[in-house]
Protein backbone atom coordinates (compact mmCIF):
# COMPACT_ATOMS: atom_id res chain seq x y z
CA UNK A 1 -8.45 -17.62 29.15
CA UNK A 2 -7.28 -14.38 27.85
CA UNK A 3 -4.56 -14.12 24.75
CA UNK A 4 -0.90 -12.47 26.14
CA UNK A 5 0.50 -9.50 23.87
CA UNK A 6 3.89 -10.21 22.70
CA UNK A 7 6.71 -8.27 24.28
CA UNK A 8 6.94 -5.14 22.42
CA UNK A 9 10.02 -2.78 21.01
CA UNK A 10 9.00 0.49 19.42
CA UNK A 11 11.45 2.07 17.84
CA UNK A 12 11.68 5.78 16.79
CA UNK A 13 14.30 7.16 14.91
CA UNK A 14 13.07 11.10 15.32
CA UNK A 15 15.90 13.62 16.74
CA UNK A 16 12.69 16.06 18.54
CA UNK A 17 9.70 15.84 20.09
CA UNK A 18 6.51 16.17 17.84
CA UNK A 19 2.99 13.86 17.55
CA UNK A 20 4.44 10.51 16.71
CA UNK A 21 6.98 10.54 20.08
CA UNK A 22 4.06 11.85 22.19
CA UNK A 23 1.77 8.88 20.57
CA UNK A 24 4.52 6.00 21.40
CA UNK A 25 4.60 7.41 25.23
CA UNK A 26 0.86 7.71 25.08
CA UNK A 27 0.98 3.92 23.81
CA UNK A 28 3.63 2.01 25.84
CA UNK A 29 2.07 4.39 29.23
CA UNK A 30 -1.16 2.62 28.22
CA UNK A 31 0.44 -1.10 27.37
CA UNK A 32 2.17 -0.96 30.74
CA UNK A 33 -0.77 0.05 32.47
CA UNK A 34 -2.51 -2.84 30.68
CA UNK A 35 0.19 -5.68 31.98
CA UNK A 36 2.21 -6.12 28.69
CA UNK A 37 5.82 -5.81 28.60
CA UNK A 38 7.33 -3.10 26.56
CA UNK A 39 10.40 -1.09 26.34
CA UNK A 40 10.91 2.11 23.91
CA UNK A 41 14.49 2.38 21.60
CA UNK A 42 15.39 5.84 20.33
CA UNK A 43 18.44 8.20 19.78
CA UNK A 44 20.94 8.75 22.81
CA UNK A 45 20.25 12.55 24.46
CA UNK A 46 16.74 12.68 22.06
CA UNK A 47 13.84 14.45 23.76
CA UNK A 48 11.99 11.22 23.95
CA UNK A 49 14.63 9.43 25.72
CA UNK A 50 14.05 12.06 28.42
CA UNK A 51 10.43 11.72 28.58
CA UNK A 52 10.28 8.07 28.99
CA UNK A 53 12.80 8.55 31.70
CA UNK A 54 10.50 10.60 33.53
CA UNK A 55 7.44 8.40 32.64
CA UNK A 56 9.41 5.53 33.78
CA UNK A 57 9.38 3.56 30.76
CA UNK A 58 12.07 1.39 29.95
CA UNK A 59 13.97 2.83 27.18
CA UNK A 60 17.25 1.93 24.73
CA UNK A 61 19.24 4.63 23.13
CA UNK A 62 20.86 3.29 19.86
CA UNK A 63 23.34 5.76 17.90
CA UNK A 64 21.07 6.30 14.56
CA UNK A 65 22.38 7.81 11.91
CA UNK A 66 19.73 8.19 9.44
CA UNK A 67 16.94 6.00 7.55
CA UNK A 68 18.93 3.81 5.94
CA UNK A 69 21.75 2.89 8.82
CA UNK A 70 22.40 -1.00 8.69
CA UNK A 71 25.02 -0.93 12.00
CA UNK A 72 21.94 0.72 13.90
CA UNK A 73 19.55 -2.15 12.51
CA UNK A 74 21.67 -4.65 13.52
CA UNK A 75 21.87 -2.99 17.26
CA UNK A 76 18.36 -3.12 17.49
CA UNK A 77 18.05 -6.77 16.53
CA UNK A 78 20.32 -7.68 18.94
CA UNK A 79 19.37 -5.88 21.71
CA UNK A 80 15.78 -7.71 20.91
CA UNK A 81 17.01 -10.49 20.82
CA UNK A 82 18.82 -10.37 23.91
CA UNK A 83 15.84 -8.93 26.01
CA UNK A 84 13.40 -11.53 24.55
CA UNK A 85 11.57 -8.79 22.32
CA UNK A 86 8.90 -10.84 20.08
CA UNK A 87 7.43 -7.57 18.02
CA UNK A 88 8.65 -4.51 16.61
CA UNK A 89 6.29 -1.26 16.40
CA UNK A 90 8.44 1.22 14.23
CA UNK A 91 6.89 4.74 14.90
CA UNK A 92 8.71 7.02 11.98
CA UNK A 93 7.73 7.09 8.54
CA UNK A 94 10.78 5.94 6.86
């Protein structure tokens, strides 16, 4: 019997598109494609809120307003909660 990947957030706080967005829709394309339920959360009107709604991957936009924002933290735990999310894969740096 095979082992079932938790459901999976990733979360990216970037405001453009560079290697690390591209990588998370390279990543949750493949997961889906693989079975495993995942969903991406960025910044509302960010270029990789558009290109997961093309992709059609399931995707939260969370107001972020920097590194350090506690209000947007809690957002994101909630919204995990709420949609039974059991892992977090943060794709920025900070």
């Amino acid at each position: 019997m095979g082992t079932v990947a938790p459901a999976t957030l990733h979360v990216d706080t970037g405001t453009s598109w560079r290697g690390g967005q591209q990588q998370a829709i390279y990543l949750t394309e493949g997961l889906q494609r693989a079975g495993c339920r995942v969903a991406v959360v960025c910044r509302p009107a960010s270029p990789l809120e558009a290109g997961c709604g093309v992709r059609g991957i399931r995707c939260f936009s969370v107001p972020m307003r920097g590194e350090m924002d506690v209000l947007a933290g809690l957002r994101i735990a909630a919204l995990s909660r709420r949609h039974g999310f059991e892992l977090l894969h943060l794709h920025t740096a900070h």
